[in-house]
PDB file of N, CA and C in Angstrom:
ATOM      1  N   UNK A   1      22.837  -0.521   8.204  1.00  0.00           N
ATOM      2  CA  UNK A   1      22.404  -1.104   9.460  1.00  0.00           C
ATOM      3  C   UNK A   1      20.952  -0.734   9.749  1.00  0.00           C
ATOM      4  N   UNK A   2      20.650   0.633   9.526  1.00  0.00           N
ATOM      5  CA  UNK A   2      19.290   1.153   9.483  1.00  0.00           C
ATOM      6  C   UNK A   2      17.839   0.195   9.121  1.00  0.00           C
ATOM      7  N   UNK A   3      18.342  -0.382   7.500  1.00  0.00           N
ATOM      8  CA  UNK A   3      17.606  -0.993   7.342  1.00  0.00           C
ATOM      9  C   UNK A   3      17.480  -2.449   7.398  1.00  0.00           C
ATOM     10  N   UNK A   4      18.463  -2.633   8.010  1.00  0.00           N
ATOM     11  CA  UNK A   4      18.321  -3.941   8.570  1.00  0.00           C
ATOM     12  C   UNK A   4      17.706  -4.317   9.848  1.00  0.00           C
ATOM     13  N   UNK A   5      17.872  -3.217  10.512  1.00  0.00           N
ATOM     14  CA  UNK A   5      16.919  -3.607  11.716  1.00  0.00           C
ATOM     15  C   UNK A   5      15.231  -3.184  10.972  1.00  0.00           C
ATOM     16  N   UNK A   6      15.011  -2.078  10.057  1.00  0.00           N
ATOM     17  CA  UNK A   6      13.863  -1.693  10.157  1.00  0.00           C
ATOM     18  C   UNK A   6      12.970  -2.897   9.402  1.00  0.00           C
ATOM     19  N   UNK A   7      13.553  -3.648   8.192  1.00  0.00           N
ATOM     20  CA  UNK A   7      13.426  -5.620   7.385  1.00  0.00           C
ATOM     21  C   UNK A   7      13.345  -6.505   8.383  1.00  0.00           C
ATOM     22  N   UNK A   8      13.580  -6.025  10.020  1.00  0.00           N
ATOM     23  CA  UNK A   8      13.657  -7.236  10.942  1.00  0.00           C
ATOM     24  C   UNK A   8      13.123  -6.985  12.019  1.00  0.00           C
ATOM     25  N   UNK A   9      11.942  -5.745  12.100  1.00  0.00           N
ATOM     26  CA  UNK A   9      11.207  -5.336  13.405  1.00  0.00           C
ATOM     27  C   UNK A   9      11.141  -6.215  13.993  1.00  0.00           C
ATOM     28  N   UNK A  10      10.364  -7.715  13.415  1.00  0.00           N
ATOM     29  CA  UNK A  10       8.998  -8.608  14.003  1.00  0.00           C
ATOM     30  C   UNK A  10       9.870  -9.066  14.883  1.00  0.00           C
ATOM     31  N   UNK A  11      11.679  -9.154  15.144  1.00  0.00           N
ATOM     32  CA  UNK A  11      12.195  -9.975  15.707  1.00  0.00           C
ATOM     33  C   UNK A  11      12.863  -9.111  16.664  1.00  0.00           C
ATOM     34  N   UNK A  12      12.366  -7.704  16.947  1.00  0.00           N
ATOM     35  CA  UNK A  12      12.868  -6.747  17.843  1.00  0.00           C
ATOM     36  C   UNK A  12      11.510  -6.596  18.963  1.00  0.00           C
ATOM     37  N   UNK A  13      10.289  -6.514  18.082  1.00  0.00           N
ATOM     38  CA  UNK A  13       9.310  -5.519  18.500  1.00  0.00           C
ATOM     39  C   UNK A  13       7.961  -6.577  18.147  1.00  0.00           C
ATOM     40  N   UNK A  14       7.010  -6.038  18.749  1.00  0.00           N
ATOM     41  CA  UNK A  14       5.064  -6.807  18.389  1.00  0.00           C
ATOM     42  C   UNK A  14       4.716  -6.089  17.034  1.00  0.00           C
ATOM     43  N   UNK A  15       4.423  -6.750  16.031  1.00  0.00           N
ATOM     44  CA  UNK A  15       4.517  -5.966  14.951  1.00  0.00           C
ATOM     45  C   UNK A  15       2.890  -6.445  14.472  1.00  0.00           C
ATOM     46  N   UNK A  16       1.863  -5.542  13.865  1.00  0.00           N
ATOM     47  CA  UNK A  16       0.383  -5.640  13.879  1.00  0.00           C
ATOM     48  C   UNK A  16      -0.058  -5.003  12.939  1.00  0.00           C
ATOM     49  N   UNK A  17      -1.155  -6.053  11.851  1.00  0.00           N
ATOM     50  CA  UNK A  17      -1.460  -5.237  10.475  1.00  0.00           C
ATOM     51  C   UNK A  17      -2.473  -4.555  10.828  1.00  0.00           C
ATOM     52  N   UNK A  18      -2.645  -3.480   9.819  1.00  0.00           N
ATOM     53  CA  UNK A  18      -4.434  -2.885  10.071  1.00  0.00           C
ATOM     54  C   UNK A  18      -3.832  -2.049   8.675  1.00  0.00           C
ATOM     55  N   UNK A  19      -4.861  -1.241   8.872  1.00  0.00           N
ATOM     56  CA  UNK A  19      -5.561  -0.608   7.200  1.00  0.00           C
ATOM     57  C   UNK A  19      -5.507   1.169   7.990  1.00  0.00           C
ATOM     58  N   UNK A  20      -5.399   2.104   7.699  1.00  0.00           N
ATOM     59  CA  UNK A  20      -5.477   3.358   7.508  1.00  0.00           C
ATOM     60  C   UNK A  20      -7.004   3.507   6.841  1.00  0.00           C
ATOM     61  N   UNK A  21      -7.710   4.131   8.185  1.00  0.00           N
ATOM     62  CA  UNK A  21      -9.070   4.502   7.628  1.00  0.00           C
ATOM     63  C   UNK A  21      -9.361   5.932   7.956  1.00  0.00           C
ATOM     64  N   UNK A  22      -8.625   6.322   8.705  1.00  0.00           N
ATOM     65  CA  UNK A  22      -8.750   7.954   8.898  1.00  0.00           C
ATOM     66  C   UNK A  22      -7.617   8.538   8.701  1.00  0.00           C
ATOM     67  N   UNK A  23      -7.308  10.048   7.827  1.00  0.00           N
ATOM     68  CA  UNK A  23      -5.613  10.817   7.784  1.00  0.00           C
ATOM     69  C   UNK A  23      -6.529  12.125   7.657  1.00  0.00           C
ATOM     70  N   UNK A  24      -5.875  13.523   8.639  1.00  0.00           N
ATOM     71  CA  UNK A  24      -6.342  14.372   8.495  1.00  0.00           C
ATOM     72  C   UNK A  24      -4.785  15.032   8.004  1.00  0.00           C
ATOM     73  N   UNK A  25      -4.575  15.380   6.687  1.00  0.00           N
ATOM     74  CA  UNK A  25      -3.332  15.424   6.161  1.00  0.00           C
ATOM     75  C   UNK A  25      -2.844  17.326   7.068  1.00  0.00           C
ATOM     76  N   UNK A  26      -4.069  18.189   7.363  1.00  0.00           N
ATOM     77  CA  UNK A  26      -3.096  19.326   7.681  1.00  0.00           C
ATOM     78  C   UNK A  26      -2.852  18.691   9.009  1.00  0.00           C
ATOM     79  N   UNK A  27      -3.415  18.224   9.442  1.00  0.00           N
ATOM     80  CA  UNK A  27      -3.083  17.625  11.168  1.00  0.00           C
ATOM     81  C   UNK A  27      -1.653  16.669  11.298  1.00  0.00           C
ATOM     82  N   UNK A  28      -1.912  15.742  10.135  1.00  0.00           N
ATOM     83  CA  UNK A  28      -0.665  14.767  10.165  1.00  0.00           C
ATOM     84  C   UNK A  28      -1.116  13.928  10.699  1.00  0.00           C
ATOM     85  N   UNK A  29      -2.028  13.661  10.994  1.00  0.00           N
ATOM     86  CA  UNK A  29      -2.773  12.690  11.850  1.00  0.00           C
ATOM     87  C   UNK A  29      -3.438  11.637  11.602  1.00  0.00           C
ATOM     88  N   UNK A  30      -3.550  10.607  12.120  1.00  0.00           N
ATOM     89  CA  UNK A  30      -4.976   9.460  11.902  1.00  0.00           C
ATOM     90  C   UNK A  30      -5.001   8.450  12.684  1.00  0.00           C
ATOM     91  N   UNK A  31      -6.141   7.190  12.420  1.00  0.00           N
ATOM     92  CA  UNK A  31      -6.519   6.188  12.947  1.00  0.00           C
ATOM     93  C   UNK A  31      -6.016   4.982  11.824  1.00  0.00           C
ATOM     94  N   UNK A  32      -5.748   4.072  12.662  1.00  0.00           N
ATOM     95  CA  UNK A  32      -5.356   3.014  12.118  1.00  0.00           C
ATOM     96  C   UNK A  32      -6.443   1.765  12.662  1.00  0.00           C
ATOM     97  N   UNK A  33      -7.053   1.007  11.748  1.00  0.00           N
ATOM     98  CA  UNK A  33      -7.739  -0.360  12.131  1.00  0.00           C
ATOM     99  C   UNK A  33      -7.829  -1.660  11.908  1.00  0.00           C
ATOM    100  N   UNK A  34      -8.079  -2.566  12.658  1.00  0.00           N
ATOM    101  CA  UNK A  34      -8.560  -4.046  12.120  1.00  0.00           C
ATOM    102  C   UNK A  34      -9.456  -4.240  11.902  1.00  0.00           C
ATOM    103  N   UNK A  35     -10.210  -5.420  11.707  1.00  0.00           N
ATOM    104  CA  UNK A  35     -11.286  -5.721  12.221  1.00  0.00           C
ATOM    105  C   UNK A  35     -12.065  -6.180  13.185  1.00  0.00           C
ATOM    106  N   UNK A  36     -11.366  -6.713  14.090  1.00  0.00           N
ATOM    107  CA  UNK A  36     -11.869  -6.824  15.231  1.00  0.00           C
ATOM    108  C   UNK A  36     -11.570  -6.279  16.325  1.00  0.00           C
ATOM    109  N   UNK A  37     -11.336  -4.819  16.126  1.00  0.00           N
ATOM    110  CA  UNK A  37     -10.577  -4.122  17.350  1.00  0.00           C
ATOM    111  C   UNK A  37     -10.960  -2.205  16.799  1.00  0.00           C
ATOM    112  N   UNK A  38     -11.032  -1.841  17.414  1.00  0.00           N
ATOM    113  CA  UNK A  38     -11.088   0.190  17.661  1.00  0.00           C
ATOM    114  C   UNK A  38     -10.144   0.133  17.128  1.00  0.00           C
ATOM    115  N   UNK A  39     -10.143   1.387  16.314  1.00  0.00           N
ATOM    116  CA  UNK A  39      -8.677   1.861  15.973  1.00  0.00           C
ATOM    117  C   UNK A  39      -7.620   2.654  16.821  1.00  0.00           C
ATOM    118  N   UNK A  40      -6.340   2.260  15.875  1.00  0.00           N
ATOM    119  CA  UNK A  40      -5.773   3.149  17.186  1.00  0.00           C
ATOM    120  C   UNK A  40      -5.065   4.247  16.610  1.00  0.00           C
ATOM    121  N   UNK A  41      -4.591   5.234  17.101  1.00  0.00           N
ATOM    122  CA  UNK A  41      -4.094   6.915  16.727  1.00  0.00           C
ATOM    123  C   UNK A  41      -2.725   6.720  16.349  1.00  0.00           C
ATOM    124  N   UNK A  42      -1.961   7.294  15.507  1.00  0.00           N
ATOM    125  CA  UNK A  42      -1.213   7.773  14.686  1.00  0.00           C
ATOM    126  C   UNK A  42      -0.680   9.097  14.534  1.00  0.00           C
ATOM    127  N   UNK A  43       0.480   9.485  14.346  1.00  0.00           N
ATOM    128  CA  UNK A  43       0.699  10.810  13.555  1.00  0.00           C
ATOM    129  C   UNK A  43       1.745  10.018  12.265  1.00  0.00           C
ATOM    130  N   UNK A  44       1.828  11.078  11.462  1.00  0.00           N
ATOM    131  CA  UNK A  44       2.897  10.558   9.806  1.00  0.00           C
ATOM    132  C   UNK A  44       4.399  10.682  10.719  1.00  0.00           C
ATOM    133  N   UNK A  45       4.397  11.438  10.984  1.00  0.00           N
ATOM    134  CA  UNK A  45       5.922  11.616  11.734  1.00  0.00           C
ATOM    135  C   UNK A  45       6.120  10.097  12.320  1.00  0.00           C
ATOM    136  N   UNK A  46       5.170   9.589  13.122  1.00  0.00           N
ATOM    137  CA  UNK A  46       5.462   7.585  13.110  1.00  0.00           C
ATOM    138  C   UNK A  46       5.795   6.828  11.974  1.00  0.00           C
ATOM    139  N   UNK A  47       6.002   7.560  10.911  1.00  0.00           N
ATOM    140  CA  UNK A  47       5.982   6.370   9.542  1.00  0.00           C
ATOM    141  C   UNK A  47       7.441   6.194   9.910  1.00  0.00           C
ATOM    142  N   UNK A  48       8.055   4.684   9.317  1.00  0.00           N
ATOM    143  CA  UNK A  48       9.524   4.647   9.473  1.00  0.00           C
ATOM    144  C   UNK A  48      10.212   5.389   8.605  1.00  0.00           C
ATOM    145  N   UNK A  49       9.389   5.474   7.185  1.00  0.00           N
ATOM    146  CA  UNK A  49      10.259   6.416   5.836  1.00  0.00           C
ATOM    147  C   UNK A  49       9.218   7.318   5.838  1.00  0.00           C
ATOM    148  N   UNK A  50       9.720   8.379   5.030  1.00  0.00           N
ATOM    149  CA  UNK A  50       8.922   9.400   4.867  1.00  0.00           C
ATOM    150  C   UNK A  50       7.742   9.144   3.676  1.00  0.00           C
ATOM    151  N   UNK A  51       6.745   8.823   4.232  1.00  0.00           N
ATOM    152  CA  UNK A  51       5.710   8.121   2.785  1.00  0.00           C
ATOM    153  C   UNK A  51       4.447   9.214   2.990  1.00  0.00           C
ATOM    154  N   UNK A  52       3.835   9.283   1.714  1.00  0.00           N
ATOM    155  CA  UNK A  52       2.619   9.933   1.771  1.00  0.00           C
ATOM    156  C   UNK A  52       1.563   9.078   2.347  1.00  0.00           C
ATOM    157  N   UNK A  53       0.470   9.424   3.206  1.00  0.00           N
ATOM    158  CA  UNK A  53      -0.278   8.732   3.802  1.00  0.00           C
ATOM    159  C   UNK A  53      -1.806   9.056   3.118  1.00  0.00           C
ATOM    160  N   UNK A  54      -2.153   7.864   2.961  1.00  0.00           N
ATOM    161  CA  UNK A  54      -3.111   7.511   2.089  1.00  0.00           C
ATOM    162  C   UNK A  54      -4.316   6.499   2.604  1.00  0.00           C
ATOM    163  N   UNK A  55      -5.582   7.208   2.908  1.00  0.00           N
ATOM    164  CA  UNK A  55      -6.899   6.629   3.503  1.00  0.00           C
ATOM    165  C   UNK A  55      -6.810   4.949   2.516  1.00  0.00           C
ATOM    166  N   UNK A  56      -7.009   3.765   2.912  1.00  0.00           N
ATOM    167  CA  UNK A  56      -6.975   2.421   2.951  1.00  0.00           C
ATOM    168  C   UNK A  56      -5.724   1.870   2.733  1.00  0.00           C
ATOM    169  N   UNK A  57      -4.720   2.651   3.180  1.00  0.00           N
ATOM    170  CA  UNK A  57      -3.294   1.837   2.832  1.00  0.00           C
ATOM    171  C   UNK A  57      -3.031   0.712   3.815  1.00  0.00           C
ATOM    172  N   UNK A  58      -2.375  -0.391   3.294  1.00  0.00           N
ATOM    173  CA  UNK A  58      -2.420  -1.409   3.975  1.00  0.00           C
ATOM    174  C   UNK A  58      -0.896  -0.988   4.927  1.00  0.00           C
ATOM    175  N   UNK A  59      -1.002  -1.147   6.563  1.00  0.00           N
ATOM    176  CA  UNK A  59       0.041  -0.669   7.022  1.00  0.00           C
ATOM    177  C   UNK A  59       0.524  -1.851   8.287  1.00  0.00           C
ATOM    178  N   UNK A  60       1.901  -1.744   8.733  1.00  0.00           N
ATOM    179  CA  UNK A  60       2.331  -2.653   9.683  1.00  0.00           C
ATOM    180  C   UNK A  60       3.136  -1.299  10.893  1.00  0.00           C
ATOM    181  N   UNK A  61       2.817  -2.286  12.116  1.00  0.00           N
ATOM    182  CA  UNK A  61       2.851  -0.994  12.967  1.00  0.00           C
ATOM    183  C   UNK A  61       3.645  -1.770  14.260  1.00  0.00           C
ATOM    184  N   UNK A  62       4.142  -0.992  15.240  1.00  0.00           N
ATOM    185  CA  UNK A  62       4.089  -1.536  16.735  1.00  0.00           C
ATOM    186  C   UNK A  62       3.170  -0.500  17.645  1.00  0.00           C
ATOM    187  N   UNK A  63       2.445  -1.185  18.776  1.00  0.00           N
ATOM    188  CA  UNK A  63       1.576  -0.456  19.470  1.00  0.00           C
ATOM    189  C   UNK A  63       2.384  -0.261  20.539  1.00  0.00           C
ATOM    190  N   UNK A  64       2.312   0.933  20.819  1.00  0.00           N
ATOM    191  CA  UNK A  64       2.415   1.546  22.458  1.00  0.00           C
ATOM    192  C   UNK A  64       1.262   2.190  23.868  1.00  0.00           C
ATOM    193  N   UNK A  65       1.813   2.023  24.634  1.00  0.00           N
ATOM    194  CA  UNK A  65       0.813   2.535  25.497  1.00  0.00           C
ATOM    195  C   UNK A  65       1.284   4.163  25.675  1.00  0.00           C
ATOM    196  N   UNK A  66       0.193   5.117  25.737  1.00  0.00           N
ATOM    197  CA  UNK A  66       0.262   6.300  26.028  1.00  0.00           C
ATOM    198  C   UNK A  66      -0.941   6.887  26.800  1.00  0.00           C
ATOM    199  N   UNK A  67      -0.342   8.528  27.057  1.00  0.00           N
ATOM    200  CA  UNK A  67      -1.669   9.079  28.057  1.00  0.00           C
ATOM    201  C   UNK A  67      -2.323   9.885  26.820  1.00  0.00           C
ATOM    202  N   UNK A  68      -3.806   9.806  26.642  1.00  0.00           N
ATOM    203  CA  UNK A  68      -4.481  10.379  26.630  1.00  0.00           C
ATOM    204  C   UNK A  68      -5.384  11.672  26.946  1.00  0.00           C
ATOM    205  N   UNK A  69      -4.718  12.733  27.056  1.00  0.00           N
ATOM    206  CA  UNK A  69      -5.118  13.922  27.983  1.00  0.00           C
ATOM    207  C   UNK A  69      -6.475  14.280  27.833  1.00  0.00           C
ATOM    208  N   UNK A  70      -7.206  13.941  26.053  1.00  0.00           N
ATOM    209  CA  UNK A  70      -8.241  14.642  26.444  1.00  0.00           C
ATOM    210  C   UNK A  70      -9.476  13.855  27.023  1.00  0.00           C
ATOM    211  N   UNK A  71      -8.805  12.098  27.199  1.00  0.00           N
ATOM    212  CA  UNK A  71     -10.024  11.307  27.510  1.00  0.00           C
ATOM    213  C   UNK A  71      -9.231  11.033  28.888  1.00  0.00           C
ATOM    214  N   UNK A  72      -8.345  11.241  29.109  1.00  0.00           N
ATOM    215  CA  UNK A  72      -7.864  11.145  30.515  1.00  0.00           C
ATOM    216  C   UNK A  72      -7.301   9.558  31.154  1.00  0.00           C
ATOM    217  N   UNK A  73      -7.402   8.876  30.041  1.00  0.00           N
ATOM    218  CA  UNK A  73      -6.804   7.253  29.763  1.00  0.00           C
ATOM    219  C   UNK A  73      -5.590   7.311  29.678  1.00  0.00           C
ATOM    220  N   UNK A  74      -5.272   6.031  29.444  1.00  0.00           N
ATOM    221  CA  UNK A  74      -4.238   5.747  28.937  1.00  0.00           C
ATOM    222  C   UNK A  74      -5.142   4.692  28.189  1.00  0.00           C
ATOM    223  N   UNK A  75      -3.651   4.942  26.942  1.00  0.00           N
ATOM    224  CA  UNK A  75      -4.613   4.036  25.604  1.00  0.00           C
ATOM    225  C   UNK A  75      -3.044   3.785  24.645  1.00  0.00           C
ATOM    226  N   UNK A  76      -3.334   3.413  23.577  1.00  0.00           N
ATOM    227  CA  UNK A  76      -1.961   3.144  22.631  1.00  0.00           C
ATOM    228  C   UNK A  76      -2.381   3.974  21.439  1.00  0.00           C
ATOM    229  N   UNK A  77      -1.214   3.728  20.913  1.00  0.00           N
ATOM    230  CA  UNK A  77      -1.023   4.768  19.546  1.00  0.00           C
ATOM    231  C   UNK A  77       0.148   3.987  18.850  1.00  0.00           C
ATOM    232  N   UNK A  78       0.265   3.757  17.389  1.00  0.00           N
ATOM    233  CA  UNK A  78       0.793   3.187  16.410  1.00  0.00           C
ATOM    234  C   UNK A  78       2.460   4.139  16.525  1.00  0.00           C
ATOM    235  N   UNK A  79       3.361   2.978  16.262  1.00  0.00           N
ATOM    236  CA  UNK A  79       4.809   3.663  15.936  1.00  0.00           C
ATOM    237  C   UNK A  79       5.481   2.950  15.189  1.00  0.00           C
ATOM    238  N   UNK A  80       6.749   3.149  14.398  1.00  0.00           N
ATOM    239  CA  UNK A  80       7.626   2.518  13.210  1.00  0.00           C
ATOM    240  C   UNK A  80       6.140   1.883  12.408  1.00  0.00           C
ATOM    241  N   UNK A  81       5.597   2.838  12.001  1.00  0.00           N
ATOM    242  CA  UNK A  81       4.509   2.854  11.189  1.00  0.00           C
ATOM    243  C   UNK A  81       5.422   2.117   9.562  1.00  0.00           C
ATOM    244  N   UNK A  82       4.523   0.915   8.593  1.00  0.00           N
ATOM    245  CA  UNK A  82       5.603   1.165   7.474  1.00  0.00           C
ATOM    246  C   UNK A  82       4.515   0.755   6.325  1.00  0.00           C
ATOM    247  N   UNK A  83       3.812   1.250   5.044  1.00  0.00           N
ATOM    248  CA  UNK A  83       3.139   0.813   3.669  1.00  0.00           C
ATOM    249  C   UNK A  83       3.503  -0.634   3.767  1.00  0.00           C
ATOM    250  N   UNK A  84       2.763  -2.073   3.804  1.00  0.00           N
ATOM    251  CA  UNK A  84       2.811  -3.473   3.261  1.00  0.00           C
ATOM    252  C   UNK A  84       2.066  -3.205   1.827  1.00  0.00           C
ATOM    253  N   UNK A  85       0.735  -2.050   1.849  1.00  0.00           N
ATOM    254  CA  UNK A  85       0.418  -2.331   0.268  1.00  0.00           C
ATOM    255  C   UNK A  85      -0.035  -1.216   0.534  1.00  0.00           C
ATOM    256  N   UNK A  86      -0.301  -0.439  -0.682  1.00  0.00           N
ATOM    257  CA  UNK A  86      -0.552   1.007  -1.126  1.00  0.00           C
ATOM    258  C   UNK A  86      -2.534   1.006  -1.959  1.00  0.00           C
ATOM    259  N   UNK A  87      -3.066   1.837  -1.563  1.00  0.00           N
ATOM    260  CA  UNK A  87      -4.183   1.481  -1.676  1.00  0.00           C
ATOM    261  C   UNK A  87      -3.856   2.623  -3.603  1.00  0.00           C
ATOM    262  N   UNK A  88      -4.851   1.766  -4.518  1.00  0.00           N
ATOM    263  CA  UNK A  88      -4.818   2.471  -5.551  1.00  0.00           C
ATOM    264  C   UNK A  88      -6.056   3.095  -6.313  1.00  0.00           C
ATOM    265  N   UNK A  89      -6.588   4.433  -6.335  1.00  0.00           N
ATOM    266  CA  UNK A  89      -7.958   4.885  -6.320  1.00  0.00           C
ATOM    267  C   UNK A  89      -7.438   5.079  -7.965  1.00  0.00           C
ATOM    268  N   UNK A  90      -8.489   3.684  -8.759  1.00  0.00           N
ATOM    269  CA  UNK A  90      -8.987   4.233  -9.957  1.00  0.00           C
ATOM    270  C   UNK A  90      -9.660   4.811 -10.784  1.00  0.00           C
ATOM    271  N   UNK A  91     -10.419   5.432 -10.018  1.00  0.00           N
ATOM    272  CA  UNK A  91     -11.663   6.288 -10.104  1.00  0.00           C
ATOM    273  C   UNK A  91     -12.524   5.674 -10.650  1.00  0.00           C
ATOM    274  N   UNK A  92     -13.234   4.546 -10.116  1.00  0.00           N
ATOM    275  CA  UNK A  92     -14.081   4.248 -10.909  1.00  0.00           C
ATOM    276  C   UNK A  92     -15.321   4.418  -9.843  1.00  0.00           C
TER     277      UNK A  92
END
């Protein structure tokens, strides 16, 4: 059942691509972006599976609104975070 709802967000929830451009891995933390928009904040504990998080991974998300304590906003932050494509560094 698990993963049937998690194969069928878009029809539960607002579901929104962007790219992983910031992960501070001891933090657990990062920014998620588009292109025509600020990024928005993250922790890995939001991923739906437990995945390694990886600077340009292509990711699908739902946004929420939250408080901000240290800017004193309210702003959103990424949740049921899930990999659409895995970025692959060939060292070149």
């Amino acid at each position: 059942m698990y993963d049937k709802v998690m194969n069928n967000l878009d029809k539960y929830v607002e579901r929104i691509e962007g790219t992983v451009v910031h992960y501070n891995n001891q933090k657990a933390l990062g920014t998620i972006s588009k292109y025509d928009e600020d990024g928005i904040f993250f922790r890995q504990a939001d991923y739906v599976y437990d995945e390694e998080v990886q600077r340009h991974d292509k990711v699908e998300y739902t946004p929420i609104e939250t408080f901000d304590n240290k800017k004193g906003i309210v702003t959103n932050k990424a949740i049921l975070i899930i990999t659409t494509e895995e970025y692959l560094d060939f060292g070149y």
